[in-house]
Protein backbone atom coordinates (compact mmCIF):
# COMPACT_ATOMS: atom_id res chain seq x y z
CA UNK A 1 0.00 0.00 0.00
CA UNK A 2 1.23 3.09 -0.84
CA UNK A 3 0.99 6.40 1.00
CA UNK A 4 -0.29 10.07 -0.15
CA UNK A 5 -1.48 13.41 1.50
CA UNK A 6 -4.50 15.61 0.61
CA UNK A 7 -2.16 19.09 -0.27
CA UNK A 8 -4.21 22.35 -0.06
CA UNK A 9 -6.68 23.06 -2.79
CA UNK A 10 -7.32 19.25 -2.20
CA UNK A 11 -4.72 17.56 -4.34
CA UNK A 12 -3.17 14.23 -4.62
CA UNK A 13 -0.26 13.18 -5.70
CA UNK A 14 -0.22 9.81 -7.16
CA UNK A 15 3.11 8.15 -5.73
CA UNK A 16 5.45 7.47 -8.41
CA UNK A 17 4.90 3.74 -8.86
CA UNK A 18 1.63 4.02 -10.12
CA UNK A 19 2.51 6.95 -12.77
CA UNK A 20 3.48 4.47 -15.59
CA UNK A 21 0.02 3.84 -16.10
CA UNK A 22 -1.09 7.56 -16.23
CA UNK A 23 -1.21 10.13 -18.43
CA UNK A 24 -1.65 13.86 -18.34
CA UNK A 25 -4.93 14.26 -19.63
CA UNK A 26 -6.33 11.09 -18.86
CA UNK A 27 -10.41 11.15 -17.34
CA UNK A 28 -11.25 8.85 -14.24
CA UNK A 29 -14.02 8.49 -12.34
CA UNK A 30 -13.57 8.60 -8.14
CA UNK A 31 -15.74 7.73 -5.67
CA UNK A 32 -14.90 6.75 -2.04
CA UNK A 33 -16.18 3.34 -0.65
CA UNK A 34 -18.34 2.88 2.80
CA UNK A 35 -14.59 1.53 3.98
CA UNK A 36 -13.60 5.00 2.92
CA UNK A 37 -11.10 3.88 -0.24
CA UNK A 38 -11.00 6.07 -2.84
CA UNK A 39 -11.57 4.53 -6.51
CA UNK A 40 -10.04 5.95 -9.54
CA UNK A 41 -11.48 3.91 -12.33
CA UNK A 42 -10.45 5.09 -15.88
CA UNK A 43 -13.13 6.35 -18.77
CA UNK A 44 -11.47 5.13 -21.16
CA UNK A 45 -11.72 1.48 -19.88
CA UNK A 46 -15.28 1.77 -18.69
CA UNK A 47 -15.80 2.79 -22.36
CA UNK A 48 -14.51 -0.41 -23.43
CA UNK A 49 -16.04 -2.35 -21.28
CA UNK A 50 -19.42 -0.60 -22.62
CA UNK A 51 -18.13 -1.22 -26.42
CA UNK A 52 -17.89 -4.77 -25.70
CA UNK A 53 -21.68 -5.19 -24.82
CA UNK A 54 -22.99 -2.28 -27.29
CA UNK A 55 -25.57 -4.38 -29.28
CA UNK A 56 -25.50 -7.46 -27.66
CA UNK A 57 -29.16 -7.28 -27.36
CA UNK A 58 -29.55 -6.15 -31.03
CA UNK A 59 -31.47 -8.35 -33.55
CA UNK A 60 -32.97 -10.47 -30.81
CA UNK A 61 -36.27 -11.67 -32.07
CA UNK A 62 -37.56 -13.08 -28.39
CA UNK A 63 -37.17 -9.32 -26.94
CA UNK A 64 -39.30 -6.28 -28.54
CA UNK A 65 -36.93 -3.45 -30.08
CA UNK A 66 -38.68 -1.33 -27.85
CA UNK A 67 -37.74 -1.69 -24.04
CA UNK A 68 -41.05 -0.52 -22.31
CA UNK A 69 -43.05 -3.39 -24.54
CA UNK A 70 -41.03 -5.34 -23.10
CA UNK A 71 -41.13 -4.73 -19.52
CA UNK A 72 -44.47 -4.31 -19.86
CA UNK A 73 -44.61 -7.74 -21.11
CA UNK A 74 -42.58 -9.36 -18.46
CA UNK A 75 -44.80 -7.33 -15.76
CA UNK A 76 -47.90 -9.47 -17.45
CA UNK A 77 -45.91 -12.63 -16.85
């Protein structure tokens, strides 16, 4: 584990052996967990991870193109 400080302005510096995989520039989302860790997760991989399942419910001909039929249809049972 590797150890930081809030700075004034509230600013952290990412220790150096986690900088290879940063760049200037680079977008993250943060949030802080009930154990109080704070998550930087990068955009560009959640963006990936939402490329990979773009579509995957395209041309299904068991669920309605339009998503409220279909809820609507599983609320009928």
């Amino acid at each position: 584990m590797l150890r930081t400080t809030v700075d004034q302005g509230y600013r952290v510096e990412i220790p150096e052996a986690l900088r290879d995989s940063l760049h200037v520039g680079d977008e993250f989302f943060v949030t802080i967990t009930k154990t109080g860790q704070i998550l930087l997760i990068p955009a560009r991989r959640v963006d990936e991870i939402l490329d990979q399942t773009a579509g995957m419910w395209q041309d299904r001909e068991d669920i309605p193109a339009d998503s409220l039929e279909y809820v609507n249809q599983i609320r009928q049972g």
